[in-house]
C-alpha atoms as a PDB file:
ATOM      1  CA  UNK A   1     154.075 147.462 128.669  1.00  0.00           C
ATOM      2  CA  UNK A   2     152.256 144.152 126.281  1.00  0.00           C
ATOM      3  CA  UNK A   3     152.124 144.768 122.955  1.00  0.00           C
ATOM      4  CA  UNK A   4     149.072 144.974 121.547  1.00  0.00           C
ATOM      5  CA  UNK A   5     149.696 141.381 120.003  1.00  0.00           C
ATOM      6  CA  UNK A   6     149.549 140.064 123.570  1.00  0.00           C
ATOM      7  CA  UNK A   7     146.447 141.763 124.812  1.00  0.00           C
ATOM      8  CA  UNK A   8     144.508 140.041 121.717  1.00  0.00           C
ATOM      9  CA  UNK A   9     146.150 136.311 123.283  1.00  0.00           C
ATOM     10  CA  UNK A  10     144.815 137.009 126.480  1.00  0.00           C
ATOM     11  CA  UNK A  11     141.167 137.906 125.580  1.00  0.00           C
ATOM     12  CA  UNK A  12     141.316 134.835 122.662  1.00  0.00           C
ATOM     13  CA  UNK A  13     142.112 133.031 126.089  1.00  0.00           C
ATOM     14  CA  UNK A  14     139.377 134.424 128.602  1.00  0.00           C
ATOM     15  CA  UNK A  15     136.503 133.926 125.818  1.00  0.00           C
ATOM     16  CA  UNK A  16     138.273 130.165 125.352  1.00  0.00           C
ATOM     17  CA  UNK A  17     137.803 129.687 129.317  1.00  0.00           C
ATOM     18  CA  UNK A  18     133.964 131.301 129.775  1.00  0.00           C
ATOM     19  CA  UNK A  19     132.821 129.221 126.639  1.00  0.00           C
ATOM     20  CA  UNK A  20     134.538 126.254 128.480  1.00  0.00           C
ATOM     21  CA  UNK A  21     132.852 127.079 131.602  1.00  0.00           C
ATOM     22  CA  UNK A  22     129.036 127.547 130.489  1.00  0.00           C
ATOM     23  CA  UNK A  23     129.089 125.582 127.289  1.00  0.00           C
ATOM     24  CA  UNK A  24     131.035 122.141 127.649  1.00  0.00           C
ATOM     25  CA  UNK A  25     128.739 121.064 130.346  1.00  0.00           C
ATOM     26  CA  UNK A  26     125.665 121.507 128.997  1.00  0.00           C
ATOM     27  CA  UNK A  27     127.397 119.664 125.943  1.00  0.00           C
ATOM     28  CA  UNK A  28     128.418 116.923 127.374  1.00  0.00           C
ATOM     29  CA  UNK A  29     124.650 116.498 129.298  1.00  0.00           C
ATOM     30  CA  UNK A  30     122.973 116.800 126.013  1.00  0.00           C
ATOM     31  CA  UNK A  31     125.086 113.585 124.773  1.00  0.00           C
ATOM     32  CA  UNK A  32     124.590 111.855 127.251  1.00  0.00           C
ATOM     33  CA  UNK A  33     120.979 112.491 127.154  1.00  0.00           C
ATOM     34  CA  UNK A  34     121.135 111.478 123.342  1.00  0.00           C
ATOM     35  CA  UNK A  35     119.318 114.296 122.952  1.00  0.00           C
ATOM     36  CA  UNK A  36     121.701 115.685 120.154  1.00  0.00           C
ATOM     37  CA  UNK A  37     120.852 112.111 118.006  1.00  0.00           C
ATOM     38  CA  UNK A  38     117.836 113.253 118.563  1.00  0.00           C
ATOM     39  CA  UNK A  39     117.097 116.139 117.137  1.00  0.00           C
ATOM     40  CA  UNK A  40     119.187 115.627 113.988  1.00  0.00           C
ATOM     41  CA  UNK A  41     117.292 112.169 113.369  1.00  0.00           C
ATOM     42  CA  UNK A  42     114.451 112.247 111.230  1.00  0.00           C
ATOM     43  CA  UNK A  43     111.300 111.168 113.727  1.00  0.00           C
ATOM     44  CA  UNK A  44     110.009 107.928 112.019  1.00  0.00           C
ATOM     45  CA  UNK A  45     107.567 106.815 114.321  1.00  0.00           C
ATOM     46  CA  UNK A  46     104.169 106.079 112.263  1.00  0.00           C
ATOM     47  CA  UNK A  47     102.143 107.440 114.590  1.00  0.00           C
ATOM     48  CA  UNK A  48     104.343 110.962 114.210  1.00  0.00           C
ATOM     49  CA  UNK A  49     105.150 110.757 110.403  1.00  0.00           C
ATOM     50  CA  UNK A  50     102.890 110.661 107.369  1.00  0.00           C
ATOM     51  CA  UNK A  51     103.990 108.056 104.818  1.00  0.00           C
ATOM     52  CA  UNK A  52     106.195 109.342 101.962  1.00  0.00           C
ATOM     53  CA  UNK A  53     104.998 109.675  97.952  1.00  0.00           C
ATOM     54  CA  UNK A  54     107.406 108.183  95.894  1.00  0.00           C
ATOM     55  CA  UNK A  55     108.306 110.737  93.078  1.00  0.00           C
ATOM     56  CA  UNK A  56     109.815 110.348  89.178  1.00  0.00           C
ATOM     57  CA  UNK A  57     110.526 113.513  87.587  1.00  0.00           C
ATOM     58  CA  UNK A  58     108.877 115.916  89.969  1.00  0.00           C
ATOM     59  CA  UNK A  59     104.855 112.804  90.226  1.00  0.00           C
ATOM     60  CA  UNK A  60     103.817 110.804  92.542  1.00  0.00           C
ATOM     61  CA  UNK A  61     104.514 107.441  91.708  1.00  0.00           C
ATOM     62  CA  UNK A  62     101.577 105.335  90.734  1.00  0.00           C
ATOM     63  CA  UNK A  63     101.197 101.780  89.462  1.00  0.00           C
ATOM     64  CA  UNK A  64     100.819 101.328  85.241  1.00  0.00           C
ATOM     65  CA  UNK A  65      97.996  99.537  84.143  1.00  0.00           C
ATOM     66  CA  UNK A  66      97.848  96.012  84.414  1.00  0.00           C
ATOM     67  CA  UNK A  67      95.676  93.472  83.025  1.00  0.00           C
ATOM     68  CA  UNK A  68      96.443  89.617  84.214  1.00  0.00           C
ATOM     69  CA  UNK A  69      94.789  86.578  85.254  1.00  0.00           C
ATOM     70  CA  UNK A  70      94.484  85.222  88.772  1.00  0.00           C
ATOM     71  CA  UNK A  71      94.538  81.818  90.238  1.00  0.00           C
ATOM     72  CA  UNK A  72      90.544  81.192  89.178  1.00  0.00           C
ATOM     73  CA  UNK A  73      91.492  82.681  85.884  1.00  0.00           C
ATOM     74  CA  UNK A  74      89.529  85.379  86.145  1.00  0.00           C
ATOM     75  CA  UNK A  75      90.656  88.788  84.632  1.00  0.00           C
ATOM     76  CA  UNK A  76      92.352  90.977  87.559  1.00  0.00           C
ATOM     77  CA  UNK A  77      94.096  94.882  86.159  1.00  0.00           C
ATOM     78  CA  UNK A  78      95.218  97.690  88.297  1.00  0.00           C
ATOM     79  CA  UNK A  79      91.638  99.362  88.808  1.00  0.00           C
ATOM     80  CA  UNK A  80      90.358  96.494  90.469  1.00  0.00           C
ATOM     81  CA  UNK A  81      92.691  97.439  93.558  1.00  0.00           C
ATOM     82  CA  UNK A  82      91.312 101.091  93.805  1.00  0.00           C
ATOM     83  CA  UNK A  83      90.283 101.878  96.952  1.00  0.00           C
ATOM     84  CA  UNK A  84      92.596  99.227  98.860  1.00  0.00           C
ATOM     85  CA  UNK A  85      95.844  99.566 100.124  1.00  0.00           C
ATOM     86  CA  UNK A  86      97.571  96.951  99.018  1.00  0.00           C
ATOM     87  CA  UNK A  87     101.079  94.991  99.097  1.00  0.00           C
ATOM     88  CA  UNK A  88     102.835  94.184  95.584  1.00  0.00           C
ATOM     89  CA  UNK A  89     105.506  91.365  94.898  1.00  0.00           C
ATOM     90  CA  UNK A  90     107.422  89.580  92.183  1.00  0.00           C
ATOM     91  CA  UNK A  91     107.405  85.825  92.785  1.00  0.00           C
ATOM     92  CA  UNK A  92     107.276  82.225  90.963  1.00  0.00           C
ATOM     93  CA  UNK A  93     106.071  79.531  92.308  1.00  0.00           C
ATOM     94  CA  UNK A  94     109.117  77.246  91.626  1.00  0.00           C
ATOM     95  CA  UNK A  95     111.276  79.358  93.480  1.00  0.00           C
ATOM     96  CA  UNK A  96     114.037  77.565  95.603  1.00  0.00           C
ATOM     97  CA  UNK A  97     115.011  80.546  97.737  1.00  0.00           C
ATOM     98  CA  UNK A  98     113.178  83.533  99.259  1.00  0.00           C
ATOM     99  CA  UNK A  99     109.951  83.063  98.021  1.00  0.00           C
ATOM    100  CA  UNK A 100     108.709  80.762 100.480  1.00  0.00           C
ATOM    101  CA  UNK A 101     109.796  83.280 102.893  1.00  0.00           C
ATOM    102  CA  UNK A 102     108.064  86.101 101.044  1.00  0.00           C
ATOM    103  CA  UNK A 103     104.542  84.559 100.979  1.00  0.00           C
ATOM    104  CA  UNK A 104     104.470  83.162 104.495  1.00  0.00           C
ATOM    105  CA  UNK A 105     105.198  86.895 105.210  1.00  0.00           C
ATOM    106  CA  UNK A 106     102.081  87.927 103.089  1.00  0.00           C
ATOM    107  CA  UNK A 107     100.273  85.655 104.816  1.00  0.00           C
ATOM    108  CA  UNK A 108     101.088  86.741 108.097  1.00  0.00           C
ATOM    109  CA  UNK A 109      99.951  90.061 106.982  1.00  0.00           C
ATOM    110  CA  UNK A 110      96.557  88.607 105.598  1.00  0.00           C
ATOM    111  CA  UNK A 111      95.747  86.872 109.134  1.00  0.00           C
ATOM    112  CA  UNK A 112      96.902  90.510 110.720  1.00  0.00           C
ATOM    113  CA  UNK A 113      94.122  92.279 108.345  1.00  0.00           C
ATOM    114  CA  UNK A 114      91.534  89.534 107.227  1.00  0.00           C
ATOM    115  CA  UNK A 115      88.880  91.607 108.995  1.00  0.00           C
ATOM    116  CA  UNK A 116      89.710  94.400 106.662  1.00  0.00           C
ATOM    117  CA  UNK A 117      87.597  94.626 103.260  1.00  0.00           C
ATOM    118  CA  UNK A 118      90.041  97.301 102.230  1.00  0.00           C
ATOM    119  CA  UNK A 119      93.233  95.716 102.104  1.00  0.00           C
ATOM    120  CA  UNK A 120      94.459  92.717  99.270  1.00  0.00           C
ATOM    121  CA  UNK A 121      97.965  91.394  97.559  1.00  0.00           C
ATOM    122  CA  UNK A 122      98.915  91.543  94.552  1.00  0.00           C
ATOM    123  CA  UNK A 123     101.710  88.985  93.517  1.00  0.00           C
ATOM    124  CA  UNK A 124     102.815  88.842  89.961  1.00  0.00           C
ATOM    125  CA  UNK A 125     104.748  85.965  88.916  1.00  0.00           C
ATOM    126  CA  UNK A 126     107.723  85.813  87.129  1.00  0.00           C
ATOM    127  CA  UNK A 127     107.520  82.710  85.636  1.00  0.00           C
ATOM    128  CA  UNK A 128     103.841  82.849  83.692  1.00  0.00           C
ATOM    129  CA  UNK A 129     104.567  80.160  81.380  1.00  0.00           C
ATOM    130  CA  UNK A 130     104.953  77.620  83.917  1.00  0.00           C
ATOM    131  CA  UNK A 131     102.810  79.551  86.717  1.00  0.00           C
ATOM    132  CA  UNK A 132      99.683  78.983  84.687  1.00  0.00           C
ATOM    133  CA  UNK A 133      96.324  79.601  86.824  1.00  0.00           C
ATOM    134  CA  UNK A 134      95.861  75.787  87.673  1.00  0.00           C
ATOM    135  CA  UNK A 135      99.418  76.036  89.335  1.00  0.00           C
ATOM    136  CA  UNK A 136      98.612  79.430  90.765  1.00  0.00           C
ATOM    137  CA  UNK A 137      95.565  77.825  92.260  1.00  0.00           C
ATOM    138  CA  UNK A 138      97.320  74.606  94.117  1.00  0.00           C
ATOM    139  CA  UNK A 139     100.277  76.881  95.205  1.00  0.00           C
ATOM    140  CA  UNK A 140      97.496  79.377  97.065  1.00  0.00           C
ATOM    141  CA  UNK A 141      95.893  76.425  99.091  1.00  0.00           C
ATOM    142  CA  UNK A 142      99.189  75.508 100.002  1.00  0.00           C
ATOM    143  CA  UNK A 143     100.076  78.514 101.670  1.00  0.00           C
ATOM    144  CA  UNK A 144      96.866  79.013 103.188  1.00  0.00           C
ATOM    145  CA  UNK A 145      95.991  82.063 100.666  1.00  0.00           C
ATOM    146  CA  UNK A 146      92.015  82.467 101.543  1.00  0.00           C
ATOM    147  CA  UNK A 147      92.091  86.346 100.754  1.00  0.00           C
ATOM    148  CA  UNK A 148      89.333  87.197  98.477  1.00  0.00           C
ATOM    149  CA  UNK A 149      91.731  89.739  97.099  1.00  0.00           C
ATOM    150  CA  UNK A 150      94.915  88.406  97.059  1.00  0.00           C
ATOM    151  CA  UNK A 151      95.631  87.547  93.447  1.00  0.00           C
ATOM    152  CA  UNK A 152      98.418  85.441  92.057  1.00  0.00           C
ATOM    153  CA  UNK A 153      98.732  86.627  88.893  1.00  0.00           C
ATOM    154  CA  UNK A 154     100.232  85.435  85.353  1.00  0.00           C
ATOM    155  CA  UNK A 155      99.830  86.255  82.022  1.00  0.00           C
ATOM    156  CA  UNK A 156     102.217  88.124  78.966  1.00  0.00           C
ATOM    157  CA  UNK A 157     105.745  87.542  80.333  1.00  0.00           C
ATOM    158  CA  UNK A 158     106.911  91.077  78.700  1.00  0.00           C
ATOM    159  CA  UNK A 159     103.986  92.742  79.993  1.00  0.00           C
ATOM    160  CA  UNK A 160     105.044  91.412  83.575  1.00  0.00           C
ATOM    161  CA  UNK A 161     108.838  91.932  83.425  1.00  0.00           C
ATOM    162  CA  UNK A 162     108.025  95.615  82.096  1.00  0.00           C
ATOM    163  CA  UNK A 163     105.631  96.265  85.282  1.00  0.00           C
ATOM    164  CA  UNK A 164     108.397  94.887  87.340  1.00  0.00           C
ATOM    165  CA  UNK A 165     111.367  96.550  86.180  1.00  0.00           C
ATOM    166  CA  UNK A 166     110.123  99.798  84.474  1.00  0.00           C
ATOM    167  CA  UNK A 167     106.831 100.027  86.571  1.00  0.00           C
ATOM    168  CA  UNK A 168     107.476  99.281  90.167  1.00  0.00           C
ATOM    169  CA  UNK A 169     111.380  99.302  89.822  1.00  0.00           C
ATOM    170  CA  UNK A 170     111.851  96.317  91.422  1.00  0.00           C
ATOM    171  CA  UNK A 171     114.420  93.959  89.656  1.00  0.00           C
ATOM    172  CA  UNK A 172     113.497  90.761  88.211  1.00  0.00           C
ATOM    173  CA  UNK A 173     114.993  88.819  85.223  1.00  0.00           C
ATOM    174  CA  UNK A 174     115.104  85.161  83.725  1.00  0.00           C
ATOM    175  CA  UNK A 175     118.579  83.804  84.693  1.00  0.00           C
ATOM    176  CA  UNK A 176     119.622  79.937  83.965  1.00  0.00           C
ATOM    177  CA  UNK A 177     123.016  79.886  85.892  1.00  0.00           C
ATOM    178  CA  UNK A 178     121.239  80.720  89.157  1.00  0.00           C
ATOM    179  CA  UNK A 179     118.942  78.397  91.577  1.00  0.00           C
ATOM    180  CA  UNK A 180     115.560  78.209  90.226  1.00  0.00           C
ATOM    181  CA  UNK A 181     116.527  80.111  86.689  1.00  0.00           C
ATOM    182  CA  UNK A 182     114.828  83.322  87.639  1.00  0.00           C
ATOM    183  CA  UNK A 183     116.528  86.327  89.523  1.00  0.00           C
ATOM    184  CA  UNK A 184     114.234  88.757  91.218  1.00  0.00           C
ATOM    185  CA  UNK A 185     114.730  91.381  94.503  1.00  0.00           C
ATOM    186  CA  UNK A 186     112.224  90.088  97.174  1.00  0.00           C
ATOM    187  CA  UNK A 187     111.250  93.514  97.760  1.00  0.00           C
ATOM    188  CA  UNK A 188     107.557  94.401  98.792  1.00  0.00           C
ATOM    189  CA  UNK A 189     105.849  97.442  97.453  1.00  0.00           C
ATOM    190  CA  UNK A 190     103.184  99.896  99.592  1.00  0.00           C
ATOM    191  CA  UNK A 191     100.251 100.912  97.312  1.00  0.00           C
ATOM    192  CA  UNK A 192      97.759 103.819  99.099  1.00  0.00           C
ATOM    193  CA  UNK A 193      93.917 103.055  97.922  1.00  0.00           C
ATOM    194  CA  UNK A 194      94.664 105.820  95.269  1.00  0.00           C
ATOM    195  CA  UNK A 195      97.088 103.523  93.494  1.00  0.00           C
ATOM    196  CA  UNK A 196     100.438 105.345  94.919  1.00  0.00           C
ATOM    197  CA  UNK A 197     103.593 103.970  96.119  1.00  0.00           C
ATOM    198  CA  UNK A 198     104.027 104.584  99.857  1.00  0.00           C
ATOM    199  CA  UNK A 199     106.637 103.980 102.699  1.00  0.00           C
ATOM    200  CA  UNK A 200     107.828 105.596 105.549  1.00  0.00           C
ATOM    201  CA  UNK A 201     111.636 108.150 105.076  1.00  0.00           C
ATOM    202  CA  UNK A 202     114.614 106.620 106.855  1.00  0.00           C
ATOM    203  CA  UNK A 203     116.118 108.112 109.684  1.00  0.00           C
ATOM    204  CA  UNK A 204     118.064 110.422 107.220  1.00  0.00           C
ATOM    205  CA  UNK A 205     114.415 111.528 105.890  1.00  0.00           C
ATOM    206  CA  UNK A 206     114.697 109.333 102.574  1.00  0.00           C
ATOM    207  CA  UNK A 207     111.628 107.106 101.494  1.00  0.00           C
ATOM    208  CA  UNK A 208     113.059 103.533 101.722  1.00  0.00           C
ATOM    209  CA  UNK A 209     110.017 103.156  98.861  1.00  0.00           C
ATOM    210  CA  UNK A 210     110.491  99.504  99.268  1.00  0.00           C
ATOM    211  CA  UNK A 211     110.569  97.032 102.140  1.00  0.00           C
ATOM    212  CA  UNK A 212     112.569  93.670 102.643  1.00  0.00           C
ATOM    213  CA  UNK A 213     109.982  90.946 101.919  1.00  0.00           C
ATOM    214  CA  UNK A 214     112.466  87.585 102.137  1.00  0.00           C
ATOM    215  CA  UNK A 215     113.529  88.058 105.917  1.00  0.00           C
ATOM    216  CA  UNK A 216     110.642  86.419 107.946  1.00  0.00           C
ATOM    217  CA  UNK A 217     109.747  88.289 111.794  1.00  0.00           C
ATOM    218  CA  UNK A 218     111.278  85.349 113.514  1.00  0.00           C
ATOM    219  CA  UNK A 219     114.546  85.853 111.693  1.00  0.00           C
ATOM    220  CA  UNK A 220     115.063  89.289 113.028  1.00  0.00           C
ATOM    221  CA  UNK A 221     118.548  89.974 110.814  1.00  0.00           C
ATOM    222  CA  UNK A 222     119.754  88.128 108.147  1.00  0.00           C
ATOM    223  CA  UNK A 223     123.009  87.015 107.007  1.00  0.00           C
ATOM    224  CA  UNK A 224     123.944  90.013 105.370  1.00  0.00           C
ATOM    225  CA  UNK A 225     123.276  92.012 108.699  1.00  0.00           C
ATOM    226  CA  UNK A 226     119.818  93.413 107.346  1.00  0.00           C
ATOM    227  CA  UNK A 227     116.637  93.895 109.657  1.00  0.00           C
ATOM    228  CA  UNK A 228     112.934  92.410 108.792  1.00  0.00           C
ATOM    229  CA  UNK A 229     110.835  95.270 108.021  1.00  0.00           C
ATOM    230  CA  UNK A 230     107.280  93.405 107.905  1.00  0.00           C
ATOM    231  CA  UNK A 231     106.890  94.476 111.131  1.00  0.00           C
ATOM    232  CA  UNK A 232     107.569  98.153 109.636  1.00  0.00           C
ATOM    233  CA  UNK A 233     105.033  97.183 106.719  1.00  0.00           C
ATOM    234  CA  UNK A 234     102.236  95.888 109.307  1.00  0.00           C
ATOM    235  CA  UNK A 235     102.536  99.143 110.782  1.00  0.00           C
ATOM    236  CA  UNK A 236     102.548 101.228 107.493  1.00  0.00           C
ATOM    237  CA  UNK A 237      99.560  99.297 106.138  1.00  0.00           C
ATOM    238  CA  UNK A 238      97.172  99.646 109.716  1.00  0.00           C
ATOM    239  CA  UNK A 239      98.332 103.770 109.038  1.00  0.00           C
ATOM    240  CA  UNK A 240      97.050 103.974 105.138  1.00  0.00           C
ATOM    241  CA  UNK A 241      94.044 101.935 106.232  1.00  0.00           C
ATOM    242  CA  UNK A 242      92.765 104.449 108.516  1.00  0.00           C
ATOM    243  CA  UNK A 243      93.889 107.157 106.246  1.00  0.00           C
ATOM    244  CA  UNK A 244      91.744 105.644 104.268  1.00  0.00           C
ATOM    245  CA  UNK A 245      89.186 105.347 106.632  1.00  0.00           C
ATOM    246  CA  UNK A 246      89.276 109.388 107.484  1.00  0.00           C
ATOM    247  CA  UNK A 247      88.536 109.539 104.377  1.00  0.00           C
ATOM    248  CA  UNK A 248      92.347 111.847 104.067  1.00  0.00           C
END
């Protein structure tokens, strides 16, 4: 006679070989069908997924006040870009490094929405007591900046470093020992016509809040093996725009 020991190897064994039989399979189909990566991905397609809030302690995200000049020296502050969606930078116009690539990214996106009333810039420059509005003013025809609201914008330089660092989060500091003297991220910021901070969640369902502005579309992947996201932004923008136009 088994003992009762083997019995219990022999069924561990037959439930081992059915679960082999109708399981593995339709297991191995499902990877190779990628539908498993699939269905534990977070679906980030904009026409399929709103665009994230960015919270801080439990609220939305907004942008603080603001009150700077522009380029014609005209008084620009944060409620003048209600009802637009708009893209937000930190830039100077002495820069020696990504900023080049950062505004002929902006402008890209201004010739992808210049029929849009609803859409502006707003780039804040680190550098205000150099980037006066005169200087502000040659460095937009330059680039080609014709956007009626697209301000370059200068003024109190704690009042700026304070937006950039406390208000948007997005690093920028005065630093001799590197090119140019100033350090900053080269990030670009998603406002909603509310005045909220918007992106779209990472495939792990995370807002990436912030999008890569110094890699241009032609560039594809940098040197440090990161994508371009403006083509992520153009998309993003064209989505809060009708949003905005639906009147959501």
């Amino acid at each position: 006679m088994l003992k009762k020991g083997k019995y219990n190897y022999i069924w561990i064994g037959a439930v081992i070989l059915v679960f082999g039989i109708i399981f593995v399979p339709r297991i191995v189909a499902r990877l190779q069908n990628d539908d498993v990566v699939d269905i534990n991905r977070m679906n980030t397609d904009p026409e399929d997924a709103p665009l994230s809030y960015i919270y801080l302690n439990g609220e939305k995200r907004k942008v603080p006040e603001f009150a700077l000049l522009n380029q014609d020296s005209l008084l620009i502050t944060d409620q003048d870009y209600l009802g637009k969606v708009y893209v937000a930078e930190f830039f100077f116009t002495t820069c020696p490094s990504i900023c080049p690539i950062m505004n002929r990214n902006l402008v890209e996106l201004q010739q992808e929405f210049k029929d849009y009333e609803n859409f502006g810039v707003a780039s804040f420059t680190i550098n205000p007591e150099y980037d006066t509005p005169s200087v502000l003013k040659e460095y937009a025809e330059a680039y080609g900046i014709t956007d009626m609201d697209w301000h370059l914008l200068t003024g109190d330089s704690d009042a700026i470093y304070a937006l950039a660092n406390s208000g948007f989060n997005i690093f920028a500091a005065e630093m001799p020992d590197v090119p140019g003297g100033f350090e900053h991220s080269g990030l670009f910021a998603l406002i909603d016509q509310q005045g909220y901070i918007r992106s779209r969640k990472d495939s792990f369902g995370n807002p990436i809040i912030y999008y890569r502005g110094a890699i241009s579309l032609d560039q594809e992947v940098n040197a440090q093996g990161e994508t371009e996201q403006i083509s992520l932004l153009k998309e993003d923008i064209e989505k809060l725009l009708k949003e905005n136009t639906s009147g959501k």
